[in-house]
C-alpha atoms as a PDB file:
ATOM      1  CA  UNK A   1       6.991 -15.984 -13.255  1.00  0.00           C
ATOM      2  CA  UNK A   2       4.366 -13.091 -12.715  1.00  0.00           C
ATOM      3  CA  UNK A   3       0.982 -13.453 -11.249  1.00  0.00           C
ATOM      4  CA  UNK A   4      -1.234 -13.832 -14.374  1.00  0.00           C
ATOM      5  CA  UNK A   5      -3.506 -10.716 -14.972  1.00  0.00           C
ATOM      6  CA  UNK A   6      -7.138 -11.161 -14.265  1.00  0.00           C
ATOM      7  CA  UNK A   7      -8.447 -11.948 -17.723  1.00  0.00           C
ATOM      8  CA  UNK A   8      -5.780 -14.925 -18.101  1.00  0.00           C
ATOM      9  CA  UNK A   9      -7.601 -15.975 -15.285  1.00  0.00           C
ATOM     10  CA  UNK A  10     -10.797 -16.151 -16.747  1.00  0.00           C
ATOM     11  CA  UNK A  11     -10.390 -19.686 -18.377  1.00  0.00           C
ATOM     12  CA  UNK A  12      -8.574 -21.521 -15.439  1.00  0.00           C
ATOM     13  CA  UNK A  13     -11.627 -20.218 -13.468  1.00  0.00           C
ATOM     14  CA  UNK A  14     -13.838 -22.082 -15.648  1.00  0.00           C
ATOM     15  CA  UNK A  15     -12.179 -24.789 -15.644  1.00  0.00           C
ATOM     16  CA  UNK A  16     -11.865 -25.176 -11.966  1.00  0.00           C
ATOM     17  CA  UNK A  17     -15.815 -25.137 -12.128  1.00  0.00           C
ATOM     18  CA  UNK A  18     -15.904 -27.068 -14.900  1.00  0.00           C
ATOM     19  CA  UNK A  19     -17.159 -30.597 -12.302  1.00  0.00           C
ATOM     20  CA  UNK A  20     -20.506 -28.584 -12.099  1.00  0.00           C
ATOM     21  CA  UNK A  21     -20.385 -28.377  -8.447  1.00  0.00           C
ATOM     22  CA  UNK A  22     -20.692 -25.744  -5.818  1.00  0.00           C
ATOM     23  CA  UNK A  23     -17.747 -24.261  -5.317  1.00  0.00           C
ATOM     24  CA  UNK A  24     -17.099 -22.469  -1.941  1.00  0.00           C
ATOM     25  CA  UNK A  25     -14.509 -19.309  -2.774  1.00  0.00           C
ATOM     26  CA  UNK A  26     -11.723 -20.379  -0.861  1.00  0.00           C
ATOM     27  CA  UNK A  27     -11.349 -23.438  -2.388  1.00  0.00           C
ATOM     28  CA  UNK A  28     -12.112 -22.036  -6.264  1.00  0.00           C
ATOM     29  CA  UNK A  29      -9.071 -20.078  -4.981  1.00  0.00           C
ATOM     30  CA  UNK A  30      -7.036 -22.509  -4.288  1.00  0.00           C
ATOM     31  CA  UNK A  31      -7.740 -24.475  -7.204  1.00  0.00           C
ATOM     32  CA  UNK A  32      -7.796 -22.312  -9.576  1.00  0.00           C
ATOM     33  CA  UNK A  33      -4.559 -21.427  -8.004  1.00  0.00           C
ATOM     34  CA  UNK A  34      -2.977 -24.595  -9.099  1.00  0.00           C
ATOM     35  CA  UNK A  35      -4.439 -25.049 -12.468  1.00  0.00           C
ATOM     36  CA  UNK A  36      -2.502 -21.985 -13.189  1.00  0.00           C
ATOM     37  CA  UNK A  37       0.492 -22.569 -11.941  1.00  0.00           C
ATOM     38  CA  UNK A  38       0.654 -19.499  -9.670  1.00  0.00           C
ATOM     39  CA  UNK A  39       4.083 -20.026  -7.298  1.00  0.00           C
ATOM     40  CA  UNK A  40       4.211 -20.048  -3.543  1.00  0.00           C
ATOM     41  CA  UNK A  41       6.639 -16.291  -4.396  1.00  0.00           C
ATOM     42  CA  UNK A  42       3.526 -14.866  -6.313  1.00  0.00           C
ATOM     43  CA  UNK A  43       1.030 -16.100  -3.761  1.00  0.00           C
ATOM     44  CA  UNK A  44       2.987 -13.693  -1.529  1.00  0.00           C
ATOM     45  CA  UNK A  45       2.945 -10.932  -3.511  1.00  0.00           C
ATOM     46  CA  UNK A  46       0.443  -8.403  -2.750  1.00  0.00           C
ATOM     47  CA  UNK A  47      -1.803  -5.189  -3.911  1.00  0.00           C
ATOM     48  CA  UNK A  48      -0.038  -1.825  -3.816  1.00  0.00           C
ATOM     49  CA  UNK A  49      -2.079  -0.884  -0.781  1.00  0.00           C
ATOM     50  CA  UNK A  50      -0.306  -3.930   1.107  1.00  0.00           C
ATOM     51  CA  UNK A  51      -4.154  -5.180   2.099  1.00  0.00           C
ATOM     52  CA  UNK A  52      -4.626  -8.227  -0.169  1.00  0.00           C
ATOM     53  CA  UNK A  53      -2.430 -10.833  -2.516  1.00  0.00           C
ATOM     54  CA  UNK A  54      -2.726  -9.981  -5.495  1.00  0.00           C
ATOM     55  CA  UNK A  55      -3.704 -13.049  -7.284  1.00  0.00           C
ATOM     56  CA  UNK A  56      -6.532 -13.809  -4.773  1.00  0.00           C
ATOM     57  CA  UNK A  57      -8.149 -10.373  -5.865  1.00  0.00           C
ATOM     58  CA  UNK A  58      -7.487 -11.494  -9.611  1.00  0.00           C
ATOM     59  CA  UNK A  59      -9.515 -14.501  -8.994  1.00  0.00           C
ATOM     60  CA  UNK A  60     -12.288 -12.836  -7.485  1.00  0.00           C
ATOM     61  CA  UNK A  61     -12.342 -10.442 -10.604  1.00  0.00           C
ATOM     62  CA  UNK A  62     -11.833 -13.105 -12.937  1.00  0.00           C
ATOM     63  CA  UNK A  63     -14.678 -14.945 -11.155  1.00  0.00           C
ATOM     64  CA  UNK A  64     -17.021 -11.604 -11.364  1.00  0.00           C
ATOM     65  CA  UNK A  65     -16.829 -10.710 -14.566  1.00  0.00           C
ATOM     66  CA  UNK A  66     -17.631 -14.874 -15.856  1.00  0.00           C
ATOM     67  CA  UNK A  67     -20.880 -14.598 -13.089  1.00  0.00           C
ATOM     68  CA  UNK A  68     -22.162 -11.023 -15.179  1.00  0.00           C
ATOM     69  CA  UNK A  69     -21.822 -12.813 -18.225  1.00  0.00           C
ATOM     70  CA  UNK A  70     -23.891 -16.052 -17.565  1.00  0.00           C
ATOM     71  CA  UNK A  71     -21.225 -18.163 -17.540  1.00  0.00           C
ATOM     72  CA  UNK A  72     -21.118 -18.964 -13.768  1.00  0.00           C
ATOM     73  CA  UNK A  73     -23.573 -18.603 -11.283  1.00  0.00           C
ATOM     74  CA  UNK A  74     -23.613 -17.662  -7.525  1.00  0.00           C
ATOM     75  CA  UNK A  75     -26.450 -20.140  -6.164  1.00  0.00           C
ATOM     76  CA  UNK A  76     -25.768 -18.380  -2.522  1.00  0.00           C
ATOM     77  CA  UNK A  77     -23.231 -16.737  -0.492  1.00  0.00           C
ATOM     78  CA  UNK A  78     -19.466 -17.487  -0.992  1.00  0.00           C
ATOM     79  CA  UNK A  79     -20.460 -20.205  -3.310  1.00  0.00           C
ATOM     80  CA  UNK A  80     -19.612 -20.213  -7.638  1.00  0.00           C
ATOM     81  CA  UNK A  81     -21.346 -22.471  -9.799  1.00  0.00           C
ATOM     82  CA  UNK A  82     -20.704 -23.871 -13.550  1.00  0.00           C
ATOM     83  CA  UNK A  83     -24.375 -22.652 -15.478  1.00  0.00           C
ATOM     84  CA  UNK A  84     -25.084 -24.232 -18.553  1.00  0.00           C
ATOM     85  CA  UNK A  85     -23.610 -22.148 -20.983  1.00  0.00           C
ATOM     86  CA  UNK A  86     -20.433 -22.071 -19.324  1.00  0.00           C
ATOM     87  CA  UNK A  87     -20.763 -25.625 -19.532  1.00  0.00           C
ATOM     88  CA  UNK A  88     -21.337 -25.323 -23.325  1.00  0.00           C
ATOM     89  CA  UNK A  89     -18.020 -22.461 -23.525  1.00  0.00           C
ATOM     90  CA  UNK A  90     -15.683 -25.138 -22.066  1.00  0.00           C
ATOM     91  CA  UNK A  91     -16.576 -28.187 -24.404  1.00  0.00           C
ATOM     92  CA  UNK A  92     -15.869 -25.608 -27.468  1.00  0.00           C
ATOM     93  CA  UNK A  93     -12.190 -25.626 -25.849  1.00  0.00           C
ATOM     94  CA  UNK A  94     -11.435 -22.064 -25.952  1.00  0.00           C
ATOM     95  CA  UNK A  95      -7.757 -21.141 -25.817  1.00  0.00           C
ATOM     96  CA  UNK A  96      -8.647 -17.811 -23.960  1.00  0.00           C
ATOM     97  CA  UNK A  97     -11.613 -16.135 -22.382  1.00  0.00           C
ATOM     98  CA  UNK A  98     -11.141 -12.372 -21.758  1.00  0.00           C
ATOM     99  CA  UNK A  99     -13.465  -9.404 -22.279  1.00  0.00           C
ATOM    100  CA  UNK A 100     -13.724  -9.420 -25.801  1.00  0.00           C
ATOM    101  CA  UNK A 101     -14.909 -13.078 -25.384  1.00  0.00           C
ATOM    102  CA  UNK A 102     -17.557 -11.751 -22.885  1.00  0.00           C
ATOM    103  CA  UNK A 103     -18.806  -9.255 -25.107  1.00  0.00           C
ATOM    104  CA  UNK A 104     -21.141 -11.926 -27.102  1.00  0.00           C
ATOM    105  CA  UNK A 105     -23.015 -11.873 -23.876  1.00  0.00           C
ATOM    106  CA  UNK A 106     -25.843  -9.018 -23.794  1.00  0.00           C
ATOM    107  CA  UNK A 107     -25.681  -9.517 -19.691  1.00  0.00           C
ATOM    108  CA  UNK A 108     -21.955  -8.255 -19.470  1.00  0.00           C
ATOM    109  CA  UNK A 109     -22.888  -5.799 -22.702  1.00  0.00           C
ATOM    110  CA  UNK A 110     -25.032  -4.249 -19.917  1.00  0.00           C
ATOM    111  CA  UNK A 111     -23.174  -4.846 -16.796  1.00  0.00           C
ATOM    112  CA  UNK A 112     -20.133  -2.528 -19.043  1.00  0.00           C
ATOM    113  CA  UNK A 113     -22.892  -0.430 -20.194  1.00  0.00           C
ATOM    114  CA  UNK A 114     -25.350  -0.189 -17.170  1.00  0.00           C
ATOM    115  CA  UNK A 115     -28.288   0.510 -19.057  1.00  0.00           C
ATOM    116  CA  UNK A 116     -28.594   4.385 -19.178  1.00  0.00           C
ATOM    117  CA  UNK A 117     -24.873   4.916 -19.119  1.00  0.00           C
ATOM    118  CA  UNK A 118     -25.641   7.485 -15.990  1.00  0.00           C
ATOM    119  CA  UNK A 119     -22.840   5.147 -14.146  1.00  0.00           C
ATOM    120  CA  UNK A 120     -19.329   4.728 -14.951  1.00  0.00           C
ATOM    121  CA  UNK A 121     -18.811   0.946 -15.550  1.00  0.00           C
ATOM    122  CA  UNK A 122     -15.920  -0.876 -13.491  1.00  0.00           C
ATOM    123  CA  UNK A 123     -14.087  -1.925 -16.332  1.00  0.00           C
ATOM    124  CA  UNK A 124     -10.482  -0.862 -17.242  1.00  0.00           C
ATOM    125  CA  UNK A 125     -10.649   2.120 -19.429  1.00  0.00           C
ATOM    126  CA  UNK A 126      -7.998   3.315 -22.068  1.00  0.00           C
ATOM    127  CA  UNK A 127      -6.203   5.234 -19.302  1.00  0.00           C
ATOM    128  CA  UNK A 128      -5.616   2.008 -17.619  1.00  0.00           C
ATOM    129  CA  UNK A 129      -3.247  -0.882 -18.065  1.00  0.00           C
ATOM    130  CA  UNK A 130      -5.453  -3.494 -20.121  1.00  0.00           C
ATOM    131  CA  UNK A 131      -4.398  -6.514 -17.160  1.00  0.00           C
ATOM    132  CA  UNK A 132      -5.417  -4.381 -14.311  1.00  0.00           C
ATOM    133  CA  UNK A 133      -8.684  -4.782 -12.125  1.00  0.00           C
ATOM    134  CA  UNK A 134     -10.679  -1.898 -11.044  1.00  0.00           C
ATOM    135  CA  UNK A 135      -8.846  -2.550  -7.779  1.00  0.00           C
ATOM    136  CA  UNK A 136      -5.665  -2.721  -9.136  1.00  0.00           C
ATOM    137  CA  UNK A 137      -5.898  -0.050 -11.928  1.00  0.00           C
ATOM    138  CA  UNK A 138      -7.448   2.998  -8.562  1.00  0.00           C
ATOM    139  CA  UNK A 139      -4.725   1.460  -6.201  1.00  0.00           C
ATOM    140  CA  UNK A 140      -2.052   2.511  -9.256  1.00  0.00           C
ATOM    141  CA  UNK A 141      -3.756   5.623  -9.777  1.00  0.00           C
ATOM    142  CA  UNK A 142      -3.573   6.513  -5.598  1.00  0.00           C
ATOM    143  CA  UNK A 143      -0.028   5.378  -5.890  1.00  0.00           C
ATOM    144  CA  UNK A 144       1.050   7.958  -8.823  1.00  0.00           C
ATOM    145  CA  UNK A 145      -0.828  10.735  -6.596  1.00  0.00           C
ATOM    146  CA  UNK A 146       1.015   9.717  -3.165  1.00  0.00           C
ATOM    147  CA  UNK A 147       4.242   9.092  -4.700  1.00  0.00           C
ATOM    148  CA  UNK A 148       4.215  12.882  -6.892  1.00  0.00           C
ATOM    149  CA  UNK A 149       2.802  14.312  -3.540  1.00  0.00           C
ATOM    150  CA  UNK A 150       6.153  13.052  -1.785  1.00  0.00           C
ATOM    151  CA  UNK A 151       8.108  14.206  -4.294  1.00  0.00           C
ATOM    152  CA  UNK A 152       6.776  17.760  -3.788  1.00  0.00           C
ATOM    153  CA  UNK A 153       7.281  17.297  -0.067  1.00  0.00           C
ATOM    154  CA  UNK A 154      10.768  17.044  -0.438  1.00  0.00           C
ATOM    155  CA  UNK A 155      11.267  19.282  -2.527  1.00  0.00           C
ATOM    156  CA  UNK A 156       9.401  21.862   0.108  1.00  0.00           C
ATOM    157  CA  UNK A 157      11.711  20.660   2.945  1.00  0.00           C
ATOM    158  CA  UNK A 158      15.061  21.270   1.049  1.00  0.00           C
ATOM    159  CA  UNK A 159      14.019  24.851   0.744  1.00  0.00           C
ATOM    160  CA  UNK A 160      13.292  25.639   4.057  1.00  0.00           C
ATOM    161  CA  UNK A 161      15.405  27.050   6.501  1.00  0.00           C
ATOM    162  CA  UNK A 162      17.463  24.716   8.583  1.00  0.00           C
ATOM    163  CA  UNK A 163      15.782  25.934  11.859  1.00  0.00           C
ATOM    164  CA  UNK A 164      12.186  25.238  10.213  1.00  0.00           C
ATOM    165  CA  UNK A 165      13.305  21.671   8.887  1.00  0.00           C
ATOM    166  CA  UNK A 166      14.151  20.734  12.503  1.00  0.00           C
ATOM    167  CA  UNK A 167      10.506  21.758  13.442  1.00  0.00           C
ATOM    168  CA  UNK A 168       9.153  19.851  11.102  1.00  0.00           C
ATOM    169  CA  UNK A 169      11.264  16.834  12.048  1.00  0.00           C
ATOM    170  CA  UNK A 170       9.965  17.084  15.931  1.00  0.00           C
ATOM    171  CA  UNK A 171       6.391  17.940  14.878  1.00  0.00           C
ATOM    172  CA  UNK A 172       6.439  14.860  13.149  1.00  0.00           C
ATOM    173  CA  UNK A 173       7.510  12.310  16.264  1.00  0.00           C
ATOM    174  CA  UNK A 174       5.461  14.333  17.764  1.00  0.00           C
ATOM    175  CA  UNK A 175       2.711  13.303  15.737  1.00  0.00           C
ATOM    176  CA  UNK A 176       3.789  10.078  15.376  1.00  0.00           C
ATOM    177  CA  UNK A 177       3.615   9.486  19.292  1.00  0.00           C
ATOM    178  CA  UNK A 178       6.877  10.017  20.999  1.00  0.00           C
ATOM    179  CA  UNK A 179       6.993  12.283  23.999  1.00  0.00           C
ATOM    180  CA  UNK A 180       4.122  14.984  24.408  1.00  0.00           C
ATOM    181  CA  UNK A 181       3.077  18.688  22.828  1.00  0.00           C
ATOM    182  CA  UNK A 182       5.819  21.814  22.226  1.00  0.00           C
ATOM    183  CA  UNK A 183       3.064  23.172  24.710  1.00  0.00           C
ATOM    184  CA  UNK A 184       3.731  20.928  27.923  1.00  0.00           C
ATOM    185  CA  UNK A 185       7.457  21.280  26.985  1.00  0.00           C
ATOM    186  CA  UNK A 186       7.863  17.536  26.293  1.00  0.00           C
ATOM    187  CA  UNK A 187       9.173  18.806  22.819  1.00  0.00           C
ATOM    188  CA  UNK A 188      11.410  21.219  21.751  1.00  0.00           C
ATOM    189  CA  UNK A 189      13.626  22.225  19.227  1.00  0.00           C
ATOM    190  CA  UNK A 190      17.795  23.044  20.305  1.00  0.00           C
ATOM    191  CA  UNK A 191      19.402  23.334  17.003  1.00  0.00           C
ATOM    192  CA  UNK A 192      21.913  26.063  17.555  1.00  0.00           C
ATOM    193  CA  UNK A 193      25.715  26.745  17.315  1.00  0.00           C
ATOM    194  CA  UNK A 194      27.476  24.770  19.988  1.00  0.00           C
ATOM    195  CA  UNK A 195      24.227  22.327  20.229  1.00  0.00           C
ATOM    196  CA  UNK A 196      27.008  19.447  20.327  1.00  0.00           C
ATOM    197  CA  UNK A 197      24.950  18.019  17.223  1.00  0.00           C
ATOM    198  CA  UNK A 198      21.418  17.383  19.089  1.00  0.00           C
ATOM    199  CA  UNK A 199      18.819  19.354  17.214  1.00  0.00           C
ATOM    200  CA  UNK A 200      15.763  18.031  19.065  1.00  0.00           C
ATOM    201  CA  UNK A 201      15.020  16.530  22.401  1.00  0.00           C
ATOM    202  CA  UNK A 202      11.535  14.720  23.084  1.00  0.00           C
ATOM    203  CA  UNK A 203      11.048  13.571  26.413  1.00  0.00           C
ATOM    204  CA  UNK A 204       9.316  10.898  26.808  1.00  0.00           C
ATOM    205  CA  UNK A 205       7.922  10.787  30.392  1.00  0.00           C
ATOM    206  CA  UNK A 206       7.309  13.377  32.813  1.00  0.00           C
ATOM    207  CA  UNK A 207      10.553  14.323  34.649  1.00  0.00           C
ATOM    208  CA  UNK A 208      12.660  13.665  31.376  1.00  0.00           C
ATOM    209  CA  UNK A 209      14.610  11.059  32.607  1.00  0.00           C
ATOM    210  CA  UNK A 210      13.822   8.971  29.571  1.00  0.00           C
ATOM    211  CA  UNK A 211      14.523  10.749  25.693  1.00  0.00           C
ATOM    212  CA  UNK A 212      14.813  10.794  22.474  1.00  0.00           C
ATOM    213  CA  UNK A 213      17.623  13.036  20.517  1.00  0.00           C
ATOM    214  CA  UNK A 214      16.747  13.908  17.354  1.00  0.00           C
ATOM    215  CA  UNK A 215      19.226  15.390  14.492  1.00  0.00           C
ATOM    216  CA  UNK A 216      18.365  16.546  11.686  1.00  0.00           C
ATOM    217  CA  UNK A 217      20.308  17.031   8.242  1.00  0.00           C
ATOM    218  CA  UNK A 218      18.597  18.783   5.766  1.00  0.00           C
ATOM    219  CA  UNK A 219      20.954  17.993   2.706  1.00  0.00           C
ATOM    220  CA  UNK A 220      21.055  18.166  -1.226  1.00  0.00           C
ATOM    221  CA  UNK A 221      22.082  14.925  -2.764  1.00  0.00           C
ATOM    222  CA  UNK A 222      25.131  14.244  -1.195  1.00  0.00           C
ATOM    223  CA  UNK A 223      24.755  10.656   1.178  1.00  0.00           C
ATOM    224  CA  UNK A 224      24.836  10.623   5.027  1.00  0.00           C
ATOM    225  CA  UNK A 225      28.194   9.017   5.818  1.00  0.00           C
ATOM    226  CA  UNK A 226      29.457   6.192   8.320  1.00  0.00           C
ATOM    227  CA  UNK A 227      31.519   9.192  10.174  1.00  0.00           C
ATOM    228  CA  UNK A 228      28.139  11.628  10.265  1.00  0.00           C
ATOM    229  CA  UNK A 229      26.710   9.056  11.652  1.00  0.00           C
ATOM    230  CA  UNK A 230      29.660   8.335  14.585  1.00  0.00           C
ATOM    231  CA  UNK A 231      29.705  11.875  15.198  1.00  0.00           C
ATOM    232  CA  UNK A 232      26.153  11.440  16.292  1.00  0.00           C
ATOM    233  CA  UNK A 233      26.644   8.587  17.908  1.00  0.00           C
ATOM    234  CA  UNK A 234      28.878  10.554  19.833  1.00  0.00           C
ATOM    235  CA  UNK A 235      26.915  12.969  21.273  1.00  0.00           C
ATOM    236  CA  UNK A 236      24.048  10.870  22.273  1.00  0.00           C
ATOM    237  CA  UNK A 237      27.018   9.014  24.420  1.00  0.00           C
ATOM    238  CA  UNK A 238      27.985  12.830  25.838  1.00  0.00           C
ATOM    239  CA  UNK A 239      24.146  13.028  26.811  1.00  0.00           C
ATOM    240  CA  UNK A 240      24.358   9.516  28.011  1.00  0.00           C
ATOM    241  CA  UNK A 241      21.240   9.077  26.036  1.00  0.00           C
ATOM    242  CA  UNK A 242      20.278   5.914  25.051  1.00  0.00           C
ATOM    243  CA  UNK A 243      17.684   6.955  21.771  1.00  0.00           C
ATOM    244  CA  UNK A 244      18.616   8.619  18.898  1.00  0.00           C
ATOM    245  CA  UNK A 245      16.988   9.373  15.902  1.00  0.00           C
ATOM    246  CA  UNK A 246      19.031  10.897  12.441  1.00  0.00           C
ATOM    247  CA  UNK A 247      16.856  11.928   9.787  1.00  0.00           C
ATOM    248  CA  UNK A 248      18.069  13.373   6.110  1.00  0.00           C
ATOM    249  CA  UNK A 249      16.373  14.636   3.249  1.00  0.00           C
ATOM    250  CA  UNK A 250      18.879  13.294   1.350  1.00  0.00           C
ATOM    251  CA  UNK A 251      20.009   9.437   1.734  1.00  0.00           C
ATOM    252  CA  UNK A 252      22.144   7.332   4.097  1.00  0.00           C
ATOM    253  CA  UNK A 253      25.104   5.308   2.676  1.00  0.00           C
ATOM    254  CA  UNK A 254      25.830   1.434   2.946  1.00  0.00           C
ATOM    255  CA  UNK A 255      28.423   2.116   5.656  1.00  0.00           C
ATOM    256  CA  UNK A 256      26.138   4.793   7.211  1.00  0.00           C
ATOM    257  CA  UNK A 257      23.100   2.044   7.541  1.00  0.00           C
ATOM    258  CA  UNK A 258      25.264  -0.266   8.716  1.00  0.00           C
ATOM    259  CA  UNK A 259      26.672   1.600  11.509  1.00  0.00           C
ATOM    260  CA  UNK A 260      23.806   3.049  12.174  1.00  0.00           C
ATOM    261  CA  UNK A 261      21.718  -0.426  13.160  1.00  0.00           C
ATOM    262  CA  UNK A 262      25.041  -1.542  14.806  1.00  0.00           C
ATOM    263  CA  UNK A 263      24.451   1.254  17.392  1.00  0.00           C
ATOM    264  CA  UNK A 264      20.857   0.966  17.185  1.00  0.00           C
ATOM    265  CA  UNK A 265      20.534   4.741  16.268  1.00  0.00           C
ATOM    266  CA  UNK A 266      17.572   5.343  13.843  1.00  0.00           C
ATOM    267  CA  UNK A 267      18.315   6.490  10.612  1.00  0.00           C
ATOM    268  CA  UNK A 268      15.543   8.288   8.163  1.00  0.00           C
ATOM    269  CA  UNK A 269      15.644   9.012   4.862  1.00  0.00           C
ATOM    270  CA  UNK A 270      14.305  11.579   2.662  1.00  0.00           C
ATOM    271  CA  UNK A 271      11.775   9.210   0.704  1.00  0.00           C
ATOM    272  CA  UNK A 272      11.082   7.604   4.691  1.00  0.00           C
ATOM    273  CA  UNK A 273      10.386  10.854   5.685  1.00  0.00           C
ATOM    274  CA  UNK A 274       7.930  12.154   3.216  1.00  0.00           C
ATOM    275  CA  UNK A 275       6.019   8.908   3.626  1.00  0.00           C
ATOM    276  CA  UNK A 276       5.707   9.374   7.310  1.00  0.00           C
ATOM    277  CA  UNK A 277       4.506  12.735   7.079  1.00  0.00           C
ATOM    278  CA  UNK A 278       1.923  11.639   4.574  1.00  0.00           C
ATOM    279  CA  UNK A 279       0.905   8.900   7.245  1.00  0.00           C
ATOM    280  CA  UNK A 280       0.949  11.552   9.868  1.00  0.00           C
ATOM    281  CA  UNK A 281      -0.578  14.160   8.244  1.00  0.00           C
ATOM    282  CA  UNK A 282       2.145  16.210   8.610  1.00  0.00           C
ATOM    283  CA  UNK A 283       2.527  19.608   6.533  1.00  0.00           C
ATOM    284  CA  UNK A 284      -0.499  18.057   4.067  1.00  0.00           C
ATOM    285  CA  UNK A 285      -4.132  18.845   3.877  1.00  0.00           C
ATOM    286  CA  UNK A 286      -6.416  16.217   2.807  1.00  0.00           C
ATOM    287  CA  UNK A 287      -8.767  17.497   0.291  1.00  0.00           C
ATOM    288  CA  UNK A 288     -10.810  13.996  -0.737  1.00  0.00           C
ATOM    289  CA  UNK A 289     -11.004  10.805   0.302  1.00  0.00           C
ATOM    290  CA  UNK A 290     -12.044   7.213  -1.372  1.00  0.00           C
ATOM    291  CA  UNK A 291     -13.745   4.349   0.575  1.00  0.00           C
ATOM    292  CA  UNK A 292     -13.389   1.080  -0.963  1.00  0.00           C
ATOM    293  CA  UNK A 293     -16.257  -1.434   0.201  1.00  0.00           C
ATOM    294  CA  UNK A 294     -16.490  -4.962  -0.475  1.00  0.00           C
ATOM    295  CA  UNK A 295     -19.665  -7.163   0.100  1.00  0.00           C
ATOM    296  CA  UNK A 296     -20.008  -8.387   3.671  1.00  0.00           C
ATOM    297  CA  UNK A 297     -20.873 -12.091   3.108  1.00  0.00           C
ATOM    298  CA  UNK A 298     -22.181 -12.979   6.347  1.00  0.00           C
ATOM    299  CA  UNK A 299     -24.400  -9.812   6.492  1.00  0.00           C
ATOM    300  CA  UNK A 300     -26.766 -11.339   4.086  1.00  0.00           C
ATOM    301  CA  UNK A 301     -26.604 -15.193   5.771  1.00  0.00           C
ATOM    302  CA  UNK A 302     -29.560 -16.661   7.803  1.00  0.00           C
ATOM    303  CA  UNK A 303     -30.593 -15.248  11.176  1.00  0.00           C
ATOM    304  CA  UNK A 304     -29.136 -16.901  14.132  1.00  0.00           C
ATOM    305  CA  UNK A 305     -32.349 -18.607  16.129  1.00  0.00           C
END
């Protein structure tokens, strides 16, 4: 079973209000939650940005879009409400609410409309999927962006020269914390014939008694194997180093992965990779960015006395 989409929603909403009560969030949640049958698995499911399940945000949409059209009421903060025509809706015993339902209702005509039309409404448009939220529908959009902007990262790194791709690869622990700048000489890049397999070393205190080897394969499609993997293994244990790190542009096999955590060497992928240097900022440049509020509930509560 999936999470049902937000406009399924609509009439288990309204029917978890249907006692005429006030009906703190949470526990509409939570009840509407049941009515619909929604499993502990897809309780634990979440958004694409990782930052909220995904059926509690289709609740709170489900719940939004019934309070624009009259048909439930927010008396005060974090509280829903049955109004009288909602009341009247639920003893016609609709088999469905959705938008088309709401569309009767001049108030949600208007919240879709806003008035003058000078702002975009936040409904799902035709270049959306018809069960997506707002939420749901810009998190899917930021997804297809991120995920194309990998690709192109990887392609970028399989093009570069060897010695460049193992710059990148420090840069990016770098970045990511581990030892200090290529300027304090906490960093630095070995890769050379005879290197014995190490292509970076990042120290990670002052006197370099403590570090992290770094090597870095920057392959087609052909899988990092078990024995590219021992061969690694086996210089970190002619360094006597304790830390390794293997990253790919490519992939690591089953026997690879295995060995790898068995030795508790660090193993990157290609998709890993691009990912981290999004995170990092690493070899992108940010050109806009998207804040997504929410309403601050206890903002608007009574002052403390």
């Amino acid at each position: 079973m999936t999470t049902p989409d937000y406009q399924t929603l609509m009439l288990p909403v309204l029917e978890a209000l249907g006692d005429g009560e006030e009906w703190p969030v949470r526990e509409l949640i939570a009840r509407v939650a049941d009515r619909a049958h929604i499993s502990e698995a897809d309780r634990m499911a979440l958004l694409p940005s990782g930052r909220g399940a995904l059926y509690v945000s289709r609740i709170h949409w489900a719940t939004t879009y019934l309070v624009k059209a009259g048909l439930a009421v927010r008396p005060r903060r974090a509280v829903v409400q049955l109004t009288d025509e909602g009341r009247r809706v639920l003893a016609t015993s609709p088999a469905r609410i959705d938008n088309a339902f709401l569309e009767r209702y001049p108030s949600f005509q208007e919240f879709r409309t806003r008035a003058d039309g000078s702002r975009p409404s936040p409904m799902p448009t035709a270049n959306t999927e018809e069960h997506e939220t707002p939420e749901e529908g810009l998190e899917r959009s930021w997804r297809t962006l991120r995920d194309q902007l990998a690709a192109d990262i990887l392609e970028h790194l399989k093009t570069c020269s060897p010695r460049r791709f193992e710059e990148i690869v420090v840069d990016l622990l770098v970045k990511m914390g581990y030892g200090g700048t290529y300027a304090d000489a906490k960093a630095s890049v070995v890769g050379k014939s005879g290197d014995e397999g190490i292509d970076g070393i990042i120290k990670q205190d002052r006197l370099g008694l403590d570090a992290v080897y770094v090597q870095a394969k920057r392959w087609g499609d052909r899988a990092v194997q078990r024995q590219d993997v021992q061969a690694f293994v086996g210089s970190l244990t002619g360094k006597r180093a304790s830390k390794g790190v293997m990253i790919t542009t490519s992939t690591f096999s089953s026997g690879a992965q295995t060995y790898g955590e068995s030795m508790r060497v660090v193993l990157i992928d290609g998709p890993t990779l691009a990912d981290l240097m999004i995170e990092h900022s690493v070899g992108v440049t940010r050109v806009q960015s998207y804040n997504l509020d929410r309403i601050d509930d206890d903002y608007y509560g009574e002052e403390f006395t």
